[in-house]
Protein backbone atom coordinates (compact mmCIF):
# COMPACT_ATOMS: atom_id res chain seq x y z
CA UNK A 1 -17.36 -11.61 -47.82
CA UNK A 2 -20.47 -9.52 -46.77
CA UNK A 3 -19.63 -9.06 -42.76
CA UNK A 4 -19.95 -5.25 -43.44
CA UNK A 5 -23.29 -5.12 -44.41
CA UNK A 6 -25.59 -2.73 -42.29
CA UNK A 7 -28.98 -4.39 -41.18
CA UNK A 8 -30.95 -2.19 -43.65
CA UNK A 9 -28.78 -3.53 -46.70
CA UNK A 10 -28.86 -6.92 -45.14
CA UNK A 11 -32.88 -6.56 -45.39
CA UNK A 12 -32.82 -5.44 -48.81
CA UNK A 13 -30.57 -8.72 -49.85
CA UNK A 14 -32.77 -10.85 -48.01
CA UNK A 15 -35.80 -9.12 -49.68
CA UNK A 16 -34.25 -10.34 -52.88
CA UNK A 17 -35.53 -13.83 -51.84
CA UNK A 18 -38.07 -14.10 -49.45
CA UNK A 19 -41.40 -12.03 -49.18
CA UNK A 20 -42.83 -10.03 -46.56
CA UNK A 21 -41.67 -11.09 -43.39
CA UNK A 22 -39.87 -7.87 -42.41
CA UNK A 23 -40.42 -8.38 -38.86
CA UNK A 24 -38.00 -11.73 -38.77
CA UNK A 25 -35.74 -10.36 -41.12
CA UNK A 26 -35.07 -7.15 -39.42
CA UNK A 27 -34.51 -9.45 -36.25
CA UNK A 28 -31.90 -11.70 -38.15
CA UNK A 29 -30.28 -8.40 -39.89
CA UNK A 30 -29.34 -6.92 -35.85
CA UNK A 31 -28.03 -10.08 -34.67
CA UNK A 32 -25.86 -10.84 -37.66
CA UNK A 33 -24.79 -6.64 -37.87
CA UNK A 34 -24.46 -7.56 -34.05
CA UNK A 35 -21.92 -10.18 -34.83
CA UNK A 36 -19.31 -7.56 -36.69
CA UNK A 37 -20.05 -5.08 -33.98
CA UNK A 38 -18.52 -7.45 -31.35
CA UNK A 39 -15.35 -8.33 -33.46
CA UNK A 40 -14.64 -4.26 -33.41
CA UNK A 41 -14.87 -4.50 -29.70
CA UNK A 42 -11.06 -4.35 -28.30
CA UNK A 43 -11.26 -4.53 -24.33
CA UNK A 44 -12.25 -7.21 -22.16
CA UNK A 45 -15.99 -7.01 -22.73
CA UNK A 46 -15.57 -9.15 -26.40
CA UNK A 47 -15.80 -12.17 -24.27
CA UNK A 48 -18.87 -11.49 -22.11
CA UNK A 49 -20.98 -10.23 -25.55
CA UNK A 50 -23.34 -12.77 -26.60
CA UNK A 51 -25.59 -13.35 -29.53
CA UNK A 52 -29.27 -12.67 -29.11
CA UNK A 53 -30.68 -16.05 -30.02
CA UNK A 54 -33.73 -16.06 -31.95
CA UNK A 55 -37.37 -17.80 -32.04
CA UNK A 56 -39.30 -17.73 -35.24
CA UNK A 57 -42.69 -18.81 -34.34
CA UNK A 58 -45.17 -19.29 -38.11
CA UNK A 59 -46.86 -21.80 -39.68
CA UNK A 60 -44.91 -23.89 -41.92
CA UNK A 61 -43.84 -22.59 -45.70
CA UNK A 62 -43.82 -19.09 -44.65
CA UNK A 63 -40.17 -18.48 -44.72
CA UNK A 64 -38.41 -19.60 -41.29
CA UNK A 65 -35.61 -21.76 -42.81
CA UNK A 66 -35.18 -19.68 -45.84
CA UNK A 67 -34.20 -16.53 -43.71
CA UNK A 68 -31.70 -18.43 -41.90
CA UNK A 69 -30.37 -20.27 -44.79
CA UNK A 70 -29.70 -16.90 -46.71
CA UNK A 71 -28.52 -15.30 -43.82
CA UNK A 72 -26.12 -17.63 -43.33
CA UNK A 73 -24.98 -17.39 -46.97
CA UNK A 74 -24.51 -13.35 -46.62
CA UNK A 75 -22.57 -13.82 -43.26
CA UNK A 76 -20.39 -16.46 -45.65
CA UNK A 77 -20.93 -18.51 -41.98
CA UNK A 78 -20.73 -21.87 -41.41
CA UNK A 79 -24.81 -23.08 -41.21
CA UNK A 80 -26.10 -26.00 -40.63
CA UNK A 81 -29.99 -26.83 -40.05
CA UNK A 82 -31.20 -29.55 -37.39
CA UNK A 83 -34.37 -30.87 -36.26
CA UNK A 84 -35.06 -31.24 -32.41
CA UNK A 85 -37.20 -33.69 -33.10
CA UNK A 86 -34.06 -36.18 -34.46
CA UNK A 87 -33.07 -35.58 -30.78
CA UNK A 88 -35.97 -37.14 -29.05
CA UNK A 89 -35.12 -39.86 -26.42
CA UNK A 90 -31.52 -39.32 -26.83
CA UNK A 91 -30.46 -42.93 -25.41
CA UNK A 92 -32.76 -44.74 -27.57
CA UNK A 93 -32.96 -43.59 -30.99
CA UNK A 94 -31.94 -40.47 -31.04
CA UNK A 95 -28.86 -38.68 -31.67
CA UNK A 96 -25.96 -37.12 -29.29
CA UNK A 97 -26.95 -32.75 -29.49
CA UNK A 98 -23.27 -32.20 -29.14
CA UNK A 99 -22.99 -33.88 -32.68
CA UNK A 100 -24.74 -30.33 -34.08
CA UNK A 101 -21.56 -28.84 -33.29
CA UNK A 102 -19.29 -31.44 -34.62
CA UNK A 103 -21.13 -31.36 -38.13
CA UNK A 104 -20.68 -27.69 -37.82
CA UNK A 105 -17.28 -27.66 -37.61
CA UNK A 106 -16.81 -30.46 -40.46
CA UNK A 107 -18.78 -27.98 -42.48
CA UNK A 108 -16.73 -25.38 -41.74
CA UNK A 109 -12.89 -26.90 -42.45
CA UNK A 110 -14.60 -27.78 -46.01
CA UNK A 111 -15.73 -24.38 -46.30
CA UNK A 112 -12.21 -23.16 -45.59
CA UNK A 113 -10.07 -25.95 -47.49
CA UNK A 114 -12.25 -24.66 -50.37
CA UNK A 115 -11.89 -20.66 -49.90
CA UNK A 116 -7.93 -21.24 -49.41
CA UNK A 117 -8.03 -23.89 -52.44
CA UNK A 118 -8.88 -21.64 -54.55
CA UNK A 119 -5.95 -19.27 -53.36
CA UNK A 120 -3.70 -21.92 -54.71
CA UNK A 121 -5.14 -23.19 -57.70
CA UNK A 122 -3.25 -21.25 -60.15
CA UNK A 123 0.01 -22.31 -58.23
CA UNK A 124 -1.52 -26.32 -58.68
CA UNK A 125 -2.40 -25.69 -62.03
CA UNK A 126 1.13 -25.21 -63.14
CA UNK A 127 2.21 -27.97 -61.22
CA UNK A 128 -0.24 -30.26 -62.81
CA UNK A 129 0.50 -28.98 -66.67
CA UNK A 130 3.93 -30.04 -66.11
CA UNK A 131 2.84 -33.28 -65.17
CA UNK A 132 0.56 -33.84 -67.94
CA UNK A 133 3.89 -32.27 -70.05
CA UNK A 134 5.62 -35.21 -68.21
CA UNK A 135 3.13 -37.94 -69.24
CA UNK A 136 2.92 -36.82 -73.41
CA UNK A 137 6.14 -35.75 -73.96
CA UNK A 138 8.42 -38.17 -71.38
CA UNK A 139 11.79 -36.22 -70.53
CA UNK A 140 14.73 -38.17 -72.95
CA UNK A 141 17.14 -40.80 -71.45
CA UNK A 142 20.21 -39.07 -70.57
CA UNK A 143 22.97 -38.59 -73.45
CA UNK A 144 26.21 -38.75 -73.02
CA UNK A 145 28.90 -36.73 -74.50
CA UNK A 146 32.85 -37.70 -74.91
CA UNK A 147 35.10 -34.73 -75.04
CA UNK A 148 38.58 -35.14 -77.52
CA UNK A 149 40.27 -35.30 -73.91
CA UNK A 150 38.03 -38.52 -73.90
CA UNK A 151 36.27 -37.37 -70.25
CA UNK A 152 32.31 -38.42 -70.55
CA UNK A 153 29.64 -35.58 -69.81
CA UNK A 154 25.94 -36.49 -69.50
CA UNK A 155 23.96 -33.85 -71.33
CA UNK A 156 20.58 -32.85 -69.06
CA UNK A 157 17.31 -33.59 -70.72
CA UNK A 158 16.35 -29.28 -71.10
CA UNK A 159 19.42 -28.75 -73.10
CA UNK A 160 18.07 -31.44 -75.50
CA UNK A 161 17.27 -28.96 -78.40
CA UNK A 162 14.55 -31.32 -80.45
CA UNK A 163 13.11 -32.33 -77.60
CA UNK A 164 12.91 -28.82 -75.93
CA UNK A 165 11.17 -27.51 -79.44
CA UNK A 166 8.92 -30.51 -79.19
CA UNK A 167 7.73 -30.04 -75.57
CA UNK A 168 7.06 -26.30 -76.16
CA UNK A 169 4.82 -26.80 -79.00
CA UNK A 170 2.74 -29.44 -76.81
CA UNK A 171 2.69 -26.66 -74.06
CA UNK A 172 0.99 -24.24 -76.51
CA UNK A 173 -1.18 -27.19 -77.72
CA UNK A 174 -2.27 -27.87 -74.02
CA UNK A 175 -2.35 -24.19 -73.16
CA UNK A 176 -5.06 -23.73 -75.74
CA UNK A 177 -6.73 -27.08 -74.96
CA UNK A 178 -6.42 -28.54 -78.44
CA UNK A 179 -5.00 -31.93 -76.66
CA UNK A 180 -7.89 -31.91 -74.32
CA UNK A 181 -9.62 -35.09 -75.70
CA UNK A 182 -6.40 -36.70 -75.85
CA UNK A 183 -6.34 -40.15 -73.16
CA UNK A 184 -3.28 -40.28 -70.95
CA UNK A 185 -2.87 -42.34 -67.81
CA UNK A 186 -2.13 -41.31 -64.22
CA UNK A 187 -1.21 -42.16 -61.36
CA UNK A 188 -3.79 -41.13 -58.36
CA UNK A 189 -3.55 -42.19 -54.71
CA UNK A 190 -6.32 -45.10 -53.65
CA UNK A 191 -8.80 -43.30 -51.33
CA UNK A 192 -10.63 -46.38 -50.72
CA UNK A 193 -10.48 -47.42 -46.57
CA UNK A 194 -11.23 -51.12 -46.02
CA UNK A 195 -14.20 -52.62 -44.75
CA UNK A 196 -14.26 -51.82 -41.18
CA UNK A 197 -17.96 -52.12 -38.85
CA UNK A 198 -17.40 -49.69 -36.61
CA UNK A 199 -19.44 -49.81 -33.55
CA UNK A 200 -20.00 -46.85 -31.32
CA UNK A 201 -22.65 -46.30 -28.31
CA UNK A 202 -24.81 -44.02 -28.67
CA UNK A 203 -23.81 -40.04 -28.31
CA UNK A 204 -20.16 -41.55 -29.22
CA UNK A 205 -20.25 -40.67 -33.36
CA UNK A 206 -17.21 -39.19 -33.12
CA UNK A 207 -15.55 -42.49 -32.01
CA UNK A 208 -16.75 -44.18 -34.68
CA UNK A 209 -15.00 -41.71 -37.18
CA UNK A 210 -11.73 -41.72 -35.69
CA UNK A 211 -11.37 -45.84 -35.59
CA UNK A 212 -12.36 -45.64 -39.12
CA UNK A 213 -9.96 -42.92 -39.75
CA UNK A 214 -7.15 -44.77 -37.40
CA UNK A 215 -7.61 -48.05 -39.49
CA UNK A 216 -7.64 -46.56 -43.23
CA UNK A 217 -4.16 -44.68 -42.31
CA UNK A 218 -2.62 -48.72 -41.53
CA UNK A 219 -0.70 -50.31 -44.27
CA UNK A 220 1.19 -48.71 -46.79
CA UNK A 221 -0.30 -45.85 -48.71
CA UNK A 222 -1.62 -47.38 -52.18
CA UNK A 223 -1.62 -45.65 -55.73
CA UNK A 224 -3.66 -47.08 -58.80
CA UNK A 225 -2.97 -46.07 -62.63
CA UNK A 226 -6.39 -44.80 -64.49
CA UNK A 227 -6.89 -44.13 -67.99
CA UNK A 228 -8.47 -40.44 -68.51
CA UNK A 229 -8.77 -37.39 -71.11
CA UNK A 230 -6.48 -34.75 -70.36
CA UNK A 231 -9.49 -32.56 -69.31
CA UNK A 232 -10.45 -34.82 -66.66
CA UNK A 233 -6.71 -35.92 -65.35
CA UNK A 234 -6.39 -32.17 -65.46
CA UNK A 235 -9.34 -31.57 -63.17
CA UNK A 236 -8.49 -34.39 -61.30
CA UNK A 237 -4.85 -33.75 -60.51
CA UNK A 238 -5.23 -29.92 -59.49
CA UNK A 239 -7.36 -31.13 -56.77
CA UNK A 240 -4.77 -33.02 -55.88
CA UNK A 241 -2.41 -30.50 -56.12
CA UNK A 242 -4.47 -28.41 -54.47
CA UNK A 243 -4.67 -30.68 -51.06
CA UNK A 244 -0.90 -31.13 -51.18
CA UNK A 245 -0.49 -27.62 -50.97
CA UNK A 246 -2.84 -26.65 -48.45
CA UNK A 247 -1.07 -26.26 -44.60
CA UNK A 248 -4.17 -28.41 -42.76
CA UNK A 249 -3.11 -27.24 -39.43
CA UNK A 250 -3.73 -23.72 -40.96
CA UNK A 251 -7.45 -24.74 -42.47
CA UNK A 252 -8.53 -25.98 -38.96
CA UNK A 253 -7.67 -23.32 -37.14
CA UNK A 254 -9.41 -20.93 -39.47
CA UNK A 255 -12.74 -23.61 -39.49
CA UNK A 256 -12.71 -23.38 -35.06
CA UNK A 257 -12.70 -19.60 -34.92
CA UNK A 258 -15.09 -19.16 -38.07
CA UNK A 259 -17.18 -21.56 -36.06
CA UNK A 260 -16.74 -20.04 -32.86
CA UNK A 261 -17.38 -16.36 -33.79
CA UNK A 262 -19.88 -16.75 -36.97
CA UNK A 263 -21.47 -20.10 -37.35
CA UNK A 264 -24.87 -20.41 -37.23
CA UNK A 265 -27.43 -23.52 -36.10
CA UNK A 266 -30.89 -23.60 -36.83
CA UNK A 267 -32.57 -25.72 -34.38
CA UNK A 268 -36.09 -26.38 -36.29
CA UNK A 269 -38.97 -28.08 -35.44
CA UNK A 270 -38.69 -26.78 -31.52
CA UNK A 271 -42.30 -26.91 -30.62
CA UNK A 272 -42.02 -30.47 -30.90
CA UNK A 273 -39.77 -30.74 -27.80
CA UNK A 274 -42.08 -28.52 -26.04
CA UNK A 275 -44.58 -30.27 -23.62
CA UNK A 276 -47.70 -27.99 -23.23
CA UNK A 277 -49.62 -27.80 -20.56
CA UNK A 278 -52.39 -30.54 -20.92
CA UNK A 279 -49.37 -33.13 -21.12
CA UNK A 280 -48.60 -32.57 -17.62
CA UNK A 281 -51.23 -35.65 -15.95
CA UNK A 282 -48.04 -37.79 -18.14
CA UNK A 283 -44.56 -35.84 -18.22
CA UNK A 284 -42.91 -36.24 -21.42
CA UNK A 285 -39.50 -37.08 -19.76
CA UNK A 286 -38.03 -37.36 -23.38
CA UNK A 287 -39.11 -33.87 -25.00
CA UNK A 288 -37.78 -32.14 -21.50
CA UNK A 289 -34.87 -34.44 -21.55
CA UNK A 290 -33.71 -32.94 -25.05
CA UNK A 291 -34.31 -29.34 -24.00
CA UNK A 292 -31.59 -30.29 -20.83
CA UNK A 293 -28.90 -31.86 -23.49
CA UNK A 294 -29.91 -28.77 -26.16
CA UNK A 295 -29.77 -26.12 -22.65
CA UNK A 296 -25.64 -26.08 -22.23
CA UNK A 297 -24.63 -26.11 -25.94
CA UNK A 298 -26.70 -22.63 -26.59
CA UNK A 299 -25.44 -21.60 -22.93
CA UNK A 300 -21.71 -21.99 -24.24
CA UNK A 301 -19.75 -24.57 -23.37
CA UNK A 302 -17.25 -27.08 -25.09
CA UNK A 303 -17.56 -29.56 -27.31
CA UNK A 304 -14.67 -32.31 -28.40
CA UNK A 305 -14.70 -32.65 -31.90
CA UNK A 306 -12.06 -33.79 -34.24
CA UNK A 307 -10.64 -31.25 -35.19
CA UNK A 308 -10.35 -30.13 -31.68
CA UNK A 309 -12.10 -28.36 -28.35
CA UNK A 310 -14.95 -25.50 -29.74
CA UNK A 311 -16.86 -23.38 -27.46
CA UNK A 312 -20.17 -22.30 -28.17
CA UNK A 313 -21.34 -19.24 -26.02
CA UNK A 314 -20.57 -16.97 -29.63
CA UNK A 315 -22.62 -19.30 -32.00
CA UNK A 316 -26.04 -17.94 -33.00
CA UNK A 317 -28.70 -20.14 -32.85
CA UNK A 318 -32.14 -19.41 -34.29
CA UNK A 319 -34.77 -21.42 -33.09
CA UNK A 320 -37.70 -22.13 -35.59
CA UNK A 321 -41.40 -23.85 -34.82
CA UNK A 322 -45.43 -23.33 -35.64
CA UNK A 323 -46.32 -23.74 -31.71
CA UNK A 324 -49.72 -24.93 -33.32
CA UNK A 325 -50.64 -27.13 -29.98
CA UNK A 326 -47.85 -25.61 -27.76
CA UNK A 327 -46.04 -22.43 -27.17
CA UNK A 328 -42.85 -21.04 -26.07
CA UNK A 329 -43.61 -20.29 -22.54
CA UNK A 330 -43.87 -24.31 -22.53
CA UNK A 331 -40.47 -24.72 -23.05
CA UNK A 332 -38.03 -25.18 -19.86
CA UNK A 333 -37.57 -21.42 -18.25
CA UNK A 334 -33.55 -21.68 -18.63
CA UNK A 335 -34.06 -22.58 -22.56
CA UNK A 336 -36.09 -19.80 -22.79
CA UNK A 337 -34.10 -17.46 -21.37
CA UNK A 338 -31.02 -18.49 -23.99
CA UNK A 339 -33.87 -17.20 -26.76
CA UNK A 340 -34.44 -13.81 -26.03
CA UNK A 341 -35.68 -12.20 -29.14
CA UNK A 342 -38.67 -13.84 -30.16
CA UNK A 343 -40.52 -12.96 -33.78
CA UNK A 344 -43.71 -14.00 -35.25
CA UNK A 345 -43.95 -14.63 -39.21
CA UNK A 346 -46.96 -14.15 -41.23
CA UNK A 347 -49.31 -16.99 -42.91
CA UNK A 348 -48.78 -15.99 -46.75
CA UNK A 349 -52.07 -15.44 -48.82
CA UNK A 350 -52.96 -14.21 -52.40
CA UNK A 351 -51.29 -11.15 -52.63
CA UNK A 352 -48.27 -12.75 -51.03
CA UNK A 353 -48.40 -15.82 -53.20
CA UNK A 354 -48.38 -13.59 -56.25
CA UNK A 355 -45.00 -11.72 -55.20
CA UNK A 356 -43.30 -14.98 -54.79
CA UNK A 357 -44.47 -16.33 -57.94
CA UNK A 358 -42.83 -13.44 -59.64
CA UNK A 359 -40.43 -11.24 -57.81
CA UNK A 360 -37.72 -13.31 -55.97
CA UNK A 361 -34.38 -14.00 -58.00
CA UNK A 362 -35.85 -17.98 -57.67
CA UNK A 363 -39.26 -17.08 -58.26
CA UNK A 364 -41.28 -20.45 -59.25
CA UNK A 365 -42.21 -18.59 -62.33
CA UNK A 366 -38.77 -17.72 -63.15
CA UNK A 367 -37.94 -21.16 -62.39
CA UNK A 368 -40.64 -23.16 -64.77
CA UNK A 369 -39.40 -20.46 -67.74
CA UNK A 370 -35.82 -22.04 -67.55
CA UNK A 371 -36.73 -25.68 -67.32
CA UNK A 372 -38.74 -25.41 -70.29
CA UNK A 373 -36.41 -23.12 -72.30
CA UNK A 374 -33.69 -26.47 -71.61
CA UNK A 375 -36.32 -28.38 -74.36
CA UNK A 376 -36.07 -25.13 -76.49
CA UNK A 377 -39.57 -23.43 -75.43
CA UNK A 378 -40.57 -20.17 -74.74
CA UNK A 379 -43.16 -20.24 -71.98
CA UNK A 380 -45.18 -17.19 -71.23
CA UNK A 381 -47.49 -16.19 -68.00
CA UNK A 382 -50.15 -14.04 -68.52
CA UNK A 383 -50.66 -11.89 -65.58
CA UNK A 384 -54.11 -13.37 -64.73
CA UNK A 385 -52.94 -16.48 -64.83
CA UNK A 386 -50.73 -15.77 -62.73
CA UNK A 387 -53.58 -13.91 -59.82
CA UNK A 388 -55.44 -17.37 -60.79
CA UNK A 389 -53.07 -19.66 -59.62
CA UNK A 390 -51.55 -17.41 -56.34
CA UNK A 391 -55.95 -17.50 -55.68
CA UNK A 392 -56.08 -21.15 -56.10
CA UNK A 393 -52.94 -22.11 -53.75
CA UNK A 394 -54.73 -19.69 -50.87
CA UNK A 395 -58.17 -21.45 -51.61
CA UNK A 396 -56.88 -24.80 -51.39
CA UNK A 397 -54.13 -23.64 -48.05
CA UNK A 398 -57.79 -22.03 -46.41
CA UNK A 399 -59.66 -25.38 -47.47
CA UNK A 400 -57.16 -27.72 -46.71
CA UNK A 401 -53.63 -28.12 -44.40
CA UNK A 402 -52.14 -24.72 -45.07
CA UNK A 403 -48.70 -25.27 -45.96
CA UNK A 404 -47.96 -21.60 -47.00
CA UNK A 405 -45.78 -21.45 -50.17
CA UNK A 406 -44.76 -25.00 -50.68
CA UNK A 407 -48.53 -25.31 -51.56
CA UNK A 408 -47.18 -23.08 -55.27
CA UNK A 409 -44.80 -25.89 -56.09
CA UNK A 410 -48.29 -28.42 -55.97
CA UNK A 411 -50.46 -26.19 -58.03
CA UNK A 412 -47.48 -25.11 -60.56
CA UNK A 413 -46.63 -29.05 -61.33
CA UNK A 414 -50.20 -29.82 -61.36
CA UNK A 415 -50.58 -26.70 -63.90
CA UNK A 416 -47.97 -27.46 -66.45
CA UNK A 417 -48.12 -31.85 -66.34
CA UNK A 418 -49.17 -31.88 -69.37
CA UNK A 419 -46.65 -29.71 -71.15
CA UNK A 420 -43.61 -31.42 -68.57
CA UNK A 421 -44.63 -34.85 -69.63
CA UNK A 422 -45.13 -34.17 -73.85
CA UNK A 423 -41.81 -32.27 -74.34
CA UNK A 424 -40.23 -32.47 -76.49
CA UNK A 425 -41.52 -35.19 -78.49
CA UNK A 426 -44.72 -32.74 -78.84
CA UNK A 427 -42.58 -30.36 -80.61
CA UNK A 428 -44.13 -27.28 -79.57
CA UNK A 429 -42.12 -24.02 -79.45
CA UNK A 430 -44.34 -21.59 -77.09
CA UNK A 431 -46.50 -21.60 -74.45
CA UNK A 432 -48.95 -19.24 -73.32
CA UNK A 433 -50.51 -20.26 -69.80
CA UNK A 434 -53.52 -17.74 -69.82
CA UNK A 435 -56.28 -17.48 -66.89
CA UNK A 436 -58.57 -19.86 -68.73
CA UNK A 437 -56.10 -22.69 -69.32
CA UNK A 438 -55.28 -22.50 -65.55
CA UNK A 439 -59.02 -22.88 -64.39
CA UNK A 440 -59.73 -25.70 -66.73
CA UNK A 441 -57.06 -27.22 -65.66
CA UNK A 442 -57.16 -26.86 -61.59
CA UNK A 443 -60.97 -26.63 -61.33
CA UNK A 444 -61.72 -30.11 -60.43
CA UNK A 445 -59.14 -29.56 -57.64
CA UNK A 446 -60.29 -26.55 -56.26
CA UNK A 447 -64.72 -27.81 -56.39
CA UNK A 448 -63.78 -31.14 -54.78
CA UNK A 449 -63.85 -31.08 -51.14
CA UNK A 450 -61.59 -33.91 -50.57
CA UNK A 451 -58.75 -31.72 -51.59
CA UNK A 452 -56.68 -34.38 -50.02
CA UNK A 453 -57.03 -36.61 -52.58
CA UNK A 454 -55.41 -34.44 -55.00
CA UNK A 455 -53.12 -31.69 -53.41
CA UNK A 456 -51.38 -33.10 -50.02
């Protein structure tokens, strides 16, 4: 959809969303222009370009998975977001790394059966008014004509003149969905497997989803009837439609390359796999364990899925952690080397907190307006409200755990309780949040030391 984009305009869309930061997004805005470069490439060298993996090294609520999340979007990649930690003592409790990649590439086929769904929904859609045709207006039993030679002629159902004017006037009547309320039954296909405990070892997911899959194809495929409106069987049956006609063979092969050549995996929380230094009197064997499984999946190398064999030297992955108590460098040499751009974010304070209060598309601002307007109320910031609140989130992030902008969502639902819980039985029809009604109403927060108690 948006492969073209330069890295400047890719900036400029991520600036639509996320503030500051232009550091990490100019990093994320090469490697994905970077990407589209490499497809151009016609000779033998395609093969042997890789993606510059990244590090994003900030506190947390400063941006790291938002970047990669929208980036993602204006690829139109396949994305998916992990946590290292989940992968600590792989073995034990943890899970198999390859299964990154699998989820990946289950994400992916769903992102392409949708994209080419929609390519034949107008195709489904006349498929499925017939049907619905089929089910109010039933095609006549067969008539039968005798000829003055006496020879018998059956006369087909369409040449049925009453019932032909009939059917046409409940086509317009469905075409302008006057018979939408109307309750017909159908016939849809029983997508309910049987009970079946499937018990895999560990690292062997995949196993566990094929014996389920192997034992919900036995037995004879099974229908059941189901009373709906026409709206809903309509709804209902293109999607059906819409599977029927899709060439799955096609879909997959679509999902491995877009996988292959544009997905993206966000590996957060990496600094918690990373043993620093003062560890070393007792070797975490687990965290350097995990690094080894992670270390040939971001090298390239291929993983069995499903749907088939995908390599992963061509997927970007961009690495995200605070390194409060460790750093990079404490990470295994070879995993380092597979992240070679490395960027550090910002911590977010006043000025910062009153950008993303009010210029994003999502700002939180925004956001509160249109909750409130669902209960019919106009509610209004003043503009010094709006510096109180962005100075209250930095005093309590300074005072307290800084947790960057997540700390706006606390101080914005503290703010506006009141108002959240009385609508709409309080009946009120604006709201003016002004700098005063914002101290009043935070100040006990912001004097008491044991912030804790009130803002975690």
């Amino acid at each position: 959809m948006k492969d073209e984009l330069t890295p400047k305009q890719i900036v400029s869309e991520l600036d639509k969303y996320i503030v500051g930061q232009d550091q990490a997004k100019k990093a994320v805005a090469i490697a994905l222009r970077n990407r589209w470069r490499r497809q151009q490439v016609t000779n033998e060298l395609k093969d042997e370009i890789l993606p510059n993996n990244i590090i994003m090294i900030g506190p947390t609520g400063v941006g790291k998975t938002e970047i990669a999340r929208r980036l993602a979007f204006l690829a139109h990649a396949p994305f998916i977001k992990v946590e290292a930690s989940k992968f600590t003592e792989v073995g034990y409790v943890g899970r198999d790394v390859e299964s990154m990649v699998r989820d990946l590439t289950d994400l992916a086929v769903n992102m392409v059966k949708k994209e080419m769904g929609e390519s034949q929904r107008e195709k489904a859609e006349k498929i499925v008014e017939k049907r619905i045709l089929d089910i109010l207006i039933p095609p006549p039993p067969r008539k039968t004509h005798v000829s003055a030679e006496g020879e018998t002629t059956e006369i087909p159902p369409a040449e049925d003149e009453s019932w032909k004017r009939t059917r046409e006037k409940m086509a317009d009547l469905l075409a302008k969905g006057e018979l939408d309320d109307r309750v017909i039954e159908i016939e849809m296909p029983n997508n309910r497997f049987p009970i079946v405990e499937v018990f895999s070892p560990m690292g062997m997911e995949e196993m566990g989803i094929n014996l389920q899959e192997m034992f919900s194809g036995m037995g004879p495929k099974k229908s059941k009837r189901k009373k709906l409106t026409v709206e809903d069987a309509r709804r209902v049956l293109v999607q059906e439609e819409i599977g029927r006609l899709l060439d799955m063979d096609e879909v997959v092969e679509r999902a491995k390359f877009k996988v292959e050549n544009s997905g993206i995996i966000f590996i957060d929380e990496l600094d918690k796999i990373a043993s620093s230094e003062a560890a070393t009197s007792s070797p975490d064997v687990s965290r350097e364990g995990v690094q080894r499984d992670i270390l040939p999946i971001v090298e390239g190398s291929n993983v069995m899925t499903k749907h088939g064999m995908i390599r992963t030297e061509h997927i970007l992955f961009i690495a995200a952690g605070a390194f409060h108590a460790t750093k990079p460098s404490d990470l295994i040499p070879e995993l380092q080397g597979r992240f070679p751009i490395r960027v550090e974010l910002d911590s977010l304070g006043k000025e910062e907190f009153i950008k993303i209060l009010t210029e994003p598309r999502n700002a939180l601002v925004k956001q509160y307006i249109a909750l409130m307007e669902t209960e019919g109320v106009d509610l209004n910031f003043d503009k010094s409200a709006i510096e109180e609140v962005a100075e209250i989130a930095d005093t309590v992030n300074t005072r307290s755990e800084n947790i960057g902008a997540r700390r706006l969502h606390t101080v914005m639902n503290n703010l506006l309780e009141e108002e959240m819980f009385g609508l709409p039985e309080d009946g009120k029809k604006k709201i003016k949040i002004t700098r005063d009604k914002v101290s009043k109403r935070l100040a006990e927060i912001v004097e008491d030391e044991d912030l804790s108690k009130y803002i975690l």
